[in-house]
C-alpha atoms as a PDB file:
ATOM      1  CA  UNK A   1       0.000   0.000   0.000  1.00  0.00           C
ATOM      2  CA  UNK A   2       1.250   3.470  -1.033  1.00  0.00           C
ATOM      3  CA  UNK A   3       0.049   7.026  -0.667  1.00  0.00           C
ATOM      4  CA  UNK A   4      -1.925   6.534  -3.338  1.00  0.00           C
ATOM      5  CA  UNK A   5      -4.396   5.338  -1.545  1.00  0.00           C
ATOM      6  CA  UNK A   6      -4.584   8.353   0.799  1.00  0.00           C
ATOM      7  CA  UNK A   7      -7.229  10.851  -0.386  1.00  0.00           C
ATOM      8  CA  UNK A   8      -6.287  13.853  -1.996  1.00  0.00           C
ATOM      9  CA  UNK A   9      -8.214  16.037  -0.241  1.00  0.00           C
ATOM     10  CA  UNK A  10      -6.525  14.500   3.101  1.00  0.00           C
ATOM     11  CA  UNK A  11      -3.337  14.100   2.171  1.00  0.00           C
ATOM     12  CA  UNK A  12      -0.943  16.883   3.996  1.00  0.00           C
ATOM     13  CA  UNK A  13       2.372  16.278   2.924  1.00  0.00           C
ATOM     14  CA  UNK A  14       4.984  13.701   1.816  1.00  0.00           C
ATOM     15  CA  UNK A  15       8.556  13.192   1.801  1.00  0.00           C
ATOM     16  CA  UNK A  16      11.416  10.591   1.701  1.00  0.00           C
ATOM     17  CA  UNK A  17      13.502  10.542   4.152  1.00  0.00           C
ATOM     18  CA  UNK A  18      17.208   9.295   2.316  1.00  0.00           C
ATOM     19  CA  UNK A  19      18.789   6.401   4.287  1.00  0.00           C
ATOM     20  CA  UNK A  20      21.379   7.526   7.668  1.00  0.00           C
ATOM     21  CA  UNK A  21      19.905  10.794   7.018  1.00  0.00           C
ATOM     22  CA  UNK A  22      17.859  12.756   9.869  1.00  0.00           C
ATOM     23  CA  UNK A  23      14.040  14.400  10.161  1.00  0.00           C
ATOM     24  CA  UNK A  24      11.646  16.347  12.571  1.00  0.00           C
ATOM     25  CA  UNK A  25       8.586  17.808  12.502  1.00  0.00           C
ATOM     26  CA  UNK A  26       5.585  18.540  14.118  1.00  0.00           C
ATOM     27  CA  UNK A  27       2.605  16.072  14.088  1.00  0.00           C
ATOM     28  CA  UNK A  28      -0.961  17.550  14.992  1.00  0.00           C
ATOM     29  CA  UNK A  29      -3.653  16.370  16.689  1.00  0.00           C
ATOM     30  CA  UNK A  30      -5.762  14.297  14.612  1.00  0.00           C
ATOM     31  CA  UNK A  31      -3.666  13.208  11.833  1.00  0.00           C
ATOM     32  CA  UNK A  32      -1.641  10.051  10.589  1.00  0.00           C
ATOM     33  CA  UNK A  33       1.530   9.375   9.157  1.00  0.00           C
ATOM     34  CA  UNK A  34       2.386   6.859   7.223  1.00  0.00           C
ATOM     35  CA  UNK A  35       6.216   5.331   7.254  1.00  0.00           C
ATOM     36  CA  UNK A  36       6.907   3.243   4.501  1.00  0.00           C
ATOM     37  CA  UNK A  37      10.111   0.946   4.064  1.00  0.00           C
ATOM     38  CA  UNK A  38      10.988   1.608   0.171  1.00  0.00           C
ATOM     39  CA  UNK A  39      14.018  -1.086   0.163  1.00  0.00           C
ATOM     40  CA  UNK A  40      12.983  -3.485   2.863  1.00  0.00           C
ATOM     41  CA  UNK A  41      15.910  -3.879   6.305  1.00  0.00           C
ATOM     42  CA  UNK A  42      14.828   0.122   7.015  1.00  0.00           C
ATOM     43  CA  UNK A  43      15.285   1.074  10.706  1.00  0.00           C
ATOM     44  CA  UNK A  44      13.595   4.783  11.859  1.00  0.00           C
ATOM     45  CA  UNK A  45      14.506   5.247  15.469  1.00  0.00           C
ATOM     46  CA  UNK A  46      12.214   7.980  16.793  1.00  0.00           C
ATOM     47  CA  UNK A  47      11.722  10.618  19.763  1.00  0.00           C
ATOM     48  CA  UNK A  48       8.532  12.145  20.742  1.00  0.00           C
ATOM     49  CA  UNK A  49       7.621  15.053  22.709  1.00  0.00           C
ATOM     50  CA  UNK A  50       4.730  17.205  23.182  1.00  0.00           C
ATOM     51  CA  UNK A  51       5.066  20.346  21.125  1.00  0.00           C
ATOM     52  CA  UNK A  52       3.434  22.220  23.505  1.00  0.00           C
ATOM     53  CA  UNK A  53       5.361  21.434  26.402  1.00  0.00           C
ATOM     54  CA  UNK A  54       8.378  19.955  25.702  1.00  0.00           C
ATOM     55  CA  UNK A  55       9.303  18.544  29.314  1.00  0.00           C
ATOM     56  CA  UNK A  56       6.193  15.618  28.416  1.00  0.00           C
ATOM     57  CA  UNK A  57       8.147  13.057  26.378  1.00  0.00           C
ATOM     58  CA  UNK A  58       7.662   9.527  25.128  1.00  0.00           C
ATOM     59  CA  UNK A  59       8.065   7.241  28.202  1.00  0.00           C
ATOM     60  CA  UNK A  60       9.632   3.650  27.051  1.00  0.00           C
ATOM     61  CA  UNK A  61       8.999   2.228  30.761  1.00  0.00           C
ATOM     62  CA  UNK A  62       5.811   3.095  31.233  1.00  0.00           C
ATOM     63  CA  UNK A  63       4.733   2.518  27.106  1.00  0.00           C
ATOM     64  CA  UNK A  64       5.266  -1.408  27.778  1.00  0.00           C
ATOM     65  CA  UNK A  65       4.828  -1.525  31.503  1.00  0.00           C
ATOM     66  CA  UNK A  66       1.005  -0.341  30.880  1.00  0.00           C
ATOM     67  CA  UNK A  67       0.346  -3.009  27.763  1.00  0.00           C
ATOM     68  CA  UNK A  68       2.698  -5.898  28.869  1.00  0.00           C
ATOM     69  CA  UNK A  69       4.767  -5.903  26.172  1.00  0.00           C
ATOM     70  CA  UNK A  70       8.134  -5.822  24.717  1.00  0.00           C
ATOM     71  CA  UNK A  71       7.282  -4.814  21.297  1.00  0.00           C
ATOM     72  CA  UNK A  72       4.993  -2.612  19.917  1.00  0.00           C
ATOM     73  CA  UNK A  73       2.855  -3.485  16.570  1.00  0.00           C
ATOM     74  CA  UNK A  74      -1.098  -2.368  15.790  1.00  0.00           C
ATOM     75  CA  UNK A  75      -3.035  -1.359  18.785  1.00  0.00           C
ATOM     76  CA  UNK A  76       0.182  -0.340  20.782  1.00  0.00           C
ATOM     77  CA  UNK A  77       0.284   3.163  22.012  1.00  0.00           C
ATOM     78  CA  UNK A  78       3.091   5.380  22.806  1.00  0.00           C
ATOM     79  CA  UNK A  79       2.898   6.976  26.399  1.00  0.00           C
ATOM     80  CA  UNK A  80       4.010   9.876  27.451  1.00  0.00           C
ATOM     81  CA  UNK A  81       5.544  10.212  31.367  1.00  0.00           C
ATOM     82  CA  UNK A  82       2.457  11.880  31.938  1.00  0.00           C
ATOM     83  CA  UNK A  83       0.469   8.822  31.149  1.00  0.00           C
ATOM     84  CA  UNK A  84      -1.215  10.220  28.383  1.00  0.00           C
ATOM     85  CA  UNK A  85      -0.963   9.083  24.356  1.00  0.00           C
ATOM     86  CA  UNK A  86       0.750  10.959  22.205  1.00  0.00           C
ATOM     87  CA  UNK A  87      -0.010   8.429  19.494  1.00  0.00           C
ATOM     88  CA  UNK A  88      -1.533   5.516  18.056  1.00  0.00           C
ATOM     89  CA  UNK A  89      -0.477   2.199  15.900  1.00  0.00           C
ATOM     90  CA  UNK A  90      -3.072   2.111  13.981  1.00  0.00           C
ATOM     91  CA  UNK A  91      -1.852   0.183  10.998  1.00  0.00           C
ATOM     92  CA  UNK A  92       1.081  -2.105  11.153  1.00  0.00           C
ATOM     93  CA  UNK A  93       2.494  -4.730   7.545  1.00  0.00           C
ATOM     94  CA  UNK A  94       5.792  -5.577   9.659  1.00  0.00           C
ATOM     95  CA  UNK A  95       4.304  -6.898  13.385  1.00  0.00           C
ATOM     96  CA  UNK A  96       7.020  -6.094  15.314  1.00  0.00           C
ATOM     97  CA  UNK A  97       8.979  -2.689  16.192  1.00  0.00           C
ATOM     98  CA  UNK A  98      11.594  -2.647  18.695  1.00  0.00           C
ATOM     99  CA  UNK A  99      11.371  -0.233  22.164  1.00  0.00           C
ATOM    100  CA  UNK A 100      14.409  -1.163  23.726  1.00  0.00           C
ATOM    101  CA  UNK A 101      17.568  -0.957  21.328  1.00  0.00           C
ATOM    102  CA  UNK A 102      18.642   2.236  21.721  1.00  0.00           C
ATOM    103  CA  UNK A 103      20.503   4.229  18.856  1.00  0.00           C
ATOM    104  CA  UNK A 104      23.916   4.060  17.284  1.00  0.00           C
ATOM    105  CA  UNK A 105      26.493   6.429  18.280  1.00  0.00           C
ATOM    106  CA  UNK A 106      29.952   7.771  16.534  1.00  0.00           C
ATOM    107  CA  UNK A 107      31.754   5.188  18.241  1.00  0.00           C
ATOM    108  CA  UNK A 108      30.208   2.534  16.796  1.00  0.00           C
ATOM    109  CA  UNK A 109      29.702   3.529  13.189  1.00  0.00           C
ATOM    110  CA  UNK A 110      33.526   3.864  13.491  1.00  0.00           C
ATOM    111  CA  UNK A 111      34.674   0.388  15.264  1.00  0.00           C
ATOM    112  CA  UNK A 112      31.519  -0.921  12.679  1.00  0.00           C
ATOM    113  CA  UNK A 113      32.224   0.451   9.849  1.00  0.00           C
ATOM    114  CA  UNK A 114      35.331   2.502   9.433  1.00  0.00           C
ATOM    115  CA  UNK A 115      35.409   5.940   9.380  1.00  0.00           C
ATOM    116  CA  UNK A 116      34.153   8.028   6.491  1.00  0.00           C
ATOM    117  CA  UNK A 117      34.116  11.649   6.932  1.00  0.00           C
ATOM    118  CA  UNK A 118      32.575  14.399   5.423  1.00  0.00           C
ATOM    119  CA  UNK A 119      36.039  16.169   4.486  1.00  0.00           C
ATOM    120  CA  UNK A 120      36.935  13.257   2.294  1.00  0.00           C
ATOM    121  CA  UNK A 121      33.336  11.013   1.375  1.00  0.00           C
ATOM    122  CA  UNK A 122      30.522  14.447   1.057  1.00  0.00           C
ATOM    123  CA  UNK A 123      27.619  13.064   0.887  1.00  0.00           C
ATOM    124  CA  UNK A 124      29.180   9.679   1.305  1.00  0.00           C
ATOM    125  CA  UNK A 125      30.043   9.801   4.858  1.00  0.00           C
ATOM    126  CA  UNK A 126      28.892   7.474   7.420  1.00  0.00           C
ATOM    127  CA  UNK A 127      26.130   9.342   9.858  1.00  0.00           C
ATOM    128  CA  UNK A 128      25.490   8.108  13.519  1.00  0.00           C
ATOM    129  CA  UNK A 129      21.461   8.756  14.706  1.00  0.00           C
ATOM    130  CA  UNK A 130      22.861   9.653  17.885  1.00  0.00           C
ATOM    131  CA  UNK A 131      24.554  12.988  16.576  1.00  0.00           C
ATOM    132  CA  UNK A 132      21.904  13.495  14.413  1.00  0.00           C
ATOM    133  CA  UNK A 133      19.061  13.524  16.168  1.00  0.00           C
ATOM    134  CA  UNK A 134      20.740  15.872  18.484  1.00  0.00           C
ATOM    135  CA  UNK A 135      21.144  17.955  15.375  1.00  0.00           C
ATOM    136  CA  UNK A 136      17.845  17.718  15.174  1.00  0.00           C
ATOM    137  CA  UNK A 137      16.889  18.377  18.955  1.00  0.00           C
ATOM    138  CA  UNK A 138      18.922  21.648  19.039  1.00  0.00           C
ATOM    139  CA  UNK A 139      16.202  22.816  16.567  1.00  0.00           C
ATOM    140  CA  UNK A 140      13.458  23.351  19.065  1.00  0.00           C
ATOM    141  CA  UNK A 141      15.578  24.611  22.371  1.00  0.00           C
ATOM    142  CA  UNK A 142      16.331  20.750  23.313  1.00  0.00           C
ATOM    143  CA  UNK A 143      19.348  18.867  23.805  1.00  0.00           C
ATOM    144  CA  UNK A 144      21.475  16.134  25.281  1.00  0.00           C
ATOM    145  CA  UNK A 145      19.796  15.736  28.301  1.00  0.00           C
ATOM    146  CA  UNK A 146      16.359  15.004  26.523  1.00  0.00           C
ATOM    147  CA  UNK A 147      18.076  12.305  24.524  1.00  0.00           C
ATOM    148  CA  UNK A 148      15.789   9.435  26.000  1.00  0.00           C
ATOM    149  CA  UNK A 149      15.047   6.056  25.543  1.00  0.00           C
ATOM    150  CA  UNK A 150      13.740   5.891  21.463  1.00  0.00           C
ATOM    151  CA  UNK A 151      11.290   3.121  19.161  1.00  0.00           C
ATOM    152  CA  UNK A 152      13.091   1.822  16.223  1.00  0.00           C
ATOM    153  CA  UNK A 153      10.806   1.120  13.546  1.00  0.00           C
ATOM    154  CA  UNK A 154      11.165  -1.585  11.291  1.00  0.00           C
ATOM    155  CA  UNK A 155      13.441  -3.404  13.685  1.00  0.00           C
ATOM    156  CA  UNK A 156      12.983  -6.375  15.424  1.00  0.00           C
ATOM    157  CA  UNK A 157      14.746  -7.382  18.903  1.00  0.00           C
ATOM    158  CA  UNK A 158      14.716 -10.414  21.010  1.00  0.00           C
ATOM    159  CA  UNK A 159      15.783 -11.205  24.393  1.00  0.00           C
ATOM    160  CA  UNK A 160      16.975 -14.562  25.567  1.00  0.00           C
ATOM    161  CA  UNK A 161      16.867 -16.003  28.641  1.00  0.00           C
ATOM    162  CA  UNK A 162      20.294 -14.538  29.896  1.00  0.00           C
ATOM    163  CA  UNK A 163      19.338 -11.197  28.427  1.00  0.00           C
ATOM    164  CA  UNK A 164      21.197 -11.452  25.462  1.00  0.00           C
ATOM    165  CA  UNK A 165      19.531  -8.890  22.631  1.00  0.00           C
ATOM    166  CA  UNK A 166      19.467 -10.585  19.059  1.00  0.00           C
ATOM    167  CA  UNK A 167      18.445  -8.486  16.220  1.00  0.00           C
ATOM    168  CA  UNK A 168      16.545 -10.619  13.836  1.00  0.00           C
ATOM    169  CA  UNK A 169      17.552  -9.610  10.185  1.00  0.00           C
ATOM    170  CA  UNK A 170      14.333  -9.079   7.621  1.00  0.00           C
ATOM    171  CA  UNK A 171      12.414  -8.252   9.751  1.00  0.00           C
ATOM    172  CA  UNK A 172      10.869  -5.389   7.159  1.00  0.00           C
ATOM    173  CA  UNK A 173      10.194  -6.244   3.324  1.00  0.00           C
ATOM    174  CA  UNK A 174       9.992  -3.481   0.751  1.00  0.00           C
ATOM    175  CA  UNK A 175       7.071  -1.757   0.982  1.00  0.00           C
ATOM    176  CA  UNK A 176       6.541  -2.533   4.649  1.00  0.00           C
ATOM    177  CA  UNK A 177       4.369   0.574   6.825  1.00  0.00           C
ATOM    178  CA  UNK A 178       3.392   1.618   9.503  1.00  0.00           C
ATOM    179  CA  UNK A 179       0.890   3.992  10.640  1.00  0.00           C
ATOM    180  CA  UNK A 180       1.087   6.093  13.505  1.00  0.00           C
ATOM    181  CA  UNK A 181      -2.244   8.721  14.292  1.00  0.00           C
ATOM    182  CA  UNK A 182      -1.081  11.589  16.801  1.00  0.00           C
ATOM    183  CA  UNK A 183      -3.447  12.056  19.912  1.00  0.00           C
ATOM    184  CA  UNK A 184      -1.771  15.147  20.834  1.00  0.00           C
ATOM    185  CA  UNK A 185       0.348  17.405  18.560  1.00  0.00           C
ATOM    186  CA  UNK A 186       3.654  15.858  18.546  1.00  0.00           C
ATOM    187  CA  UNK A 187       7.314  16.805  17.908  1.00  0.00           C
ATOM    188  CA  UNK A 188       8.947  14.097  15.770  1.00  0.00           C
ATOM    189  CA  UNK A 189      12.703  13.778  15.908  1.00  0.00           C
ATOM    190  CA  UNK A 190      13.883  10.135  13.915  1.00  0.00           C
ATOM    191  CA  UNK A 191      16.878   8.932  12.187  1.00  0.00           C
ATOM    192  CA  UNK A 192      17.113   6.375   9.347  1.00  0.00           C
ATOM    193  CA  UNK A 193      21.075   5.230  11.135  1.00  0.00           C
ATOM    194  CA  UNK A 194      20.903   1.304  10.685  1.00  0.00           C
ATOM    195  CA  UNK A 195      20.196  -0.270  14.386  1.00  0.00           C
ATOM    196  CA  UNK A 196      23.013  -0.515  16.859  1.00  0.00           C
ATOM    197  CA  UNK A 197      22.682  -4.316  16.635  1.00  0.00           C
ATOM    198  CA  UNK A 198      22.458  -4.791  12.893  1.00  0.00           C
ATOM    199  CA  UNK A 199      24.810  -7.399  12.042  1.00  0.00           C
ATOM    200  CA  UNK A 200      25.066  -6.280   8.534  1.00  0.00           C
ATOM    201  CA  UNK A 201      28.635  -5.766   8.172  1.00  0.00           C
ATOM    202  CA  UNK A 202      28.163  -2.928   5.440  1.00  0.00           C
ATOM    203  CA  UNK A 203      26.939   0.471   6.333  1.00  0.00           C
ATOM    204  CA  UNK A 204      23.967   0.453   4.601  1.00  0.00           C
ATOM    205  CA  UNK A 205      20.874   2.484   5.739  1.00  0.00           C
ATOM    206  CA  UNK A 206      17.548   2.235   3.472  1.00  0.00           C
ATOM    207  CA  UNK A 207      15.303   5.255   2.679  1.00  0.00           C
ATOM    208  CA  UNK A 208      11.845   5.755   4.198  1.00  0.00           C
ATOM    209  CA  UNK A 209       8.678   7.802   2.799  1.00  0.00           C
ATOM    210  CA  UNK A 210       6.794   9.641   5.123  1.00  0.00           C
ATOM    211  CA  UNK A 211       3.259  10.497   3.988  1.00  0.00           C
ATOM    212  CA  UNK A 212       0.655  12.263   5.846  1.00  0.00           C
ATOM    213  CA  UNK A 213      -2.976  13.063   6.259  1.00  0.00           C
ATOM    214  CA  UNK A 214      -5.872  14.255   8.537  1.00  0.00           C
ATOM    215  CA  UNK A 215      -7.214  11.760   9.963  1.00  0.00           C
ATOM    216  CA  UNK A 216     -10.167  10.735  12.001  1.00  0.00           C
ATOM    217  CA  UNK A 217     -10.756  11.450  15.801  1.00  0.00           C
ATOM    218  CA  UNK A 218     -10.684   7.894  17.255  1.00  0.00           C
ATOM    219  CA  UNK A 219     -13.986   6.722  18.369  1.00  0.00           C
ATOM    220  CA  UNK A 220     -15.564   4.632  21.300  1.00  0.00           C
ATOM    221  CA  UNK A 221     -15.016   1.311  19.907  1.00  0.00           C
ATOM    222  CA  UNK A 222     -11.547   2.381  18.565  1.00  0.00           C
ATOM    223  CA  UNK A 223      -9.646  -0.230  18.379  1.00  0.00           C
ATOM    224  CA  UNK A 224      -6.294   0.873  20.003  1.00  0.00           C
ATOM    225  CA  UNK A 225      -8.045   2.737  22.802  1.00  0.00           C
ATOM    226  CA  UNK A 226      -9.647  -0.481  23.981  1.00  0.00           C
ATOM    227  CA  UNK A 227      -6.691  -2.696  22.900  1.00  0.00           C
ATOM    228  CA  UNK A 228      -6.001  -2.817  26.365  1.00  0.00           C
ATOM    229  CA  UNK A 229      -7.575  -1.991  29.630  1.00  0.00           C
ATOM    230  CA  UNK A 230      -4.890   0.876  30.759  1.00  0.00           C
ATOM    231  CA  UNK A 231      -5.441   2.506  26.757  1.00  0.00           C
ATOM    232  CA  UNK A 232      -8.613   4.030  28.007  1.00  0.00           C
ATOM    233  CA  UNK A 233      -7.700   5.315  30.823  1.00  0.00           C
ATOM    234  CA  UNK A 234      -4.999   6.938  28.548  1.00  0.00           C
ATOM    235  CA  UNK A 235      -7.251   8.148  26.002  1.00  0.00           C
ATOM    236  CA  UNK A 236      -9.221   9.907  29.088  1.00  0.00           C
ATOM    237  CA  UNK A 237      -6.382  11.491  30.302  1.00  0.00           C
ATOM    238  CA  UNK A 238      -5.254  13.032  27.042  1.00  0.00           C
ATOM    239  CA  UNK A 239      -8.844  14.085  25.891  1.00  0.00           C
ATOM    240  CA  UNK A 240      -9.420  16.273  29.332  1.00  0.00           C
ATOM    241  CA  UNK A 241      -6.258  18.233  28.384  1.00  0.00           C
ATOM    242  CA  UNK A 242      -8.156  19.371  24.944  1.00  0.00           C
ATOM    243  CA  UNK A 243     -11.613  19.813  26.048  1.00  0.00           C
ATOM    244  CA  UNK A 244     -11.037  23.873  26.139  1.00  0.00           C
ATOM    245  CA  UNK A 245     -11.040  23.562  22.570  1.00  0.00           C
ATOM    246  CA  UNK A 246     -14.340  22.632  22.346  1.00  0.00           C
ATOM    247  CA  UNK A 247     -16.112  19.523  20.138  1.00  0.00           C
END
């Protein structure tokens, strides 16, 4: 499925993302985006805050503590540390998104990779989504203290019985999206970095389209808000912080 299928009179924007590049933006309040995996093996790791109060951030802990989970897929939500949503998997192709594999840093694109700067490769050189989602984060007053834990989309983690992570390769075919509808207007920050556990031993980071659209307030029977028991509750508590606006 491609944006194609998005009406035209919805449809806000679209982009692609180039792969170990980085992105932000602000996501409102009733609408979706789309992230699509054009190559298949893409990994987005993401931050989210709430625009309009920037100390209220996505909260990993309490994200699977509330749905008893270690990964996230449809009907997931992402929590803030206030316990409220700040958005909604609402459509998922892949079925499994990792919360708890952090981001790669300079040091390990280097002992990874090698060492391709931009003096010598341009374009070329080898990016690290640590840096540049602090990049990124300096945009909006923010910095490395707010660096938190982060989702990696696409990417699939598991834990063994000693706690070993493996990283599970394929996880993500071409074509591969997820959609994510904002419950409260959101500030985006993501990376398209390969993961930190990729055992690919090539630095090669895939491209990722970004499409989005208004979408519709989610209802009663919605299925993420009653996906589990806690959702509602969290649903409640970020619908009372909107009510001034009126219906």
């Amino acid at each position: 499925m491609t944006a194609t299928d998005i009406a035209a009179d919805r449809l806000l924007w679209q982009e692609t993302v180039p792969g170990g590049a980085h992105w932000s933006g602000v996501m409102r309040r009733g609408s979706t985006l789309r992230l699509t995996d054009m190559e298949g093996g893409a990994n987005v790791a993401l931050l989210m805050f709430n625009q309009d109060e920037k100390l209220e951030r996505y909260n990993m802990a309490d994200t699977l503590k509330a749905q008893h989970t270690a990964r996230l897929t449809r009907g997931y939500v992402c929590y803030s540390d206030m316990g409220r949503v700040l958005c909604s998997i609402t459509a998922d192709t892949v079925g499994w998104h990792d919360p708890i594999g952090g981001v790669i840093d300079a040091q390990q694109v280097a002992a990874k990779y090698g060492v391709h700067r931009f003096q010598e490769y341009r374009n070329e050189m080898y990016r690290n989504a640590r840096d540049g989602m602090l990049v990124e984060l300096g945009k909006y007053g923010l910095g490395k203290r707010d660096f938190g834990a982060n989702i990696n989309l696409f990417s699939r983690v598991g834990v063994g019985d000693d706690g070993s992570m493996v990283f599970h390769p394929g996880n993500s075919k071409a074509g591969d999206y997820v959609e994510l509808r904002f419950e409260m207007n959101t500030l985006l920050v993501l990376s398209t970095c390969p993961h930190p556990l990729d055992p690919n031993p090539q630095y090669a980071p895939k491209q990722v389209q970004l499409s989005a659209w208004r979408s519709e307030p989610p209802a009663a029977d919605d299925y993420c808000r009653n996906f589990r028991p806690e959702n509602t509750r969290g649903f409640y508590n970020t619908e009372i912080m909107f009510r001034w606006e009126g219906p």
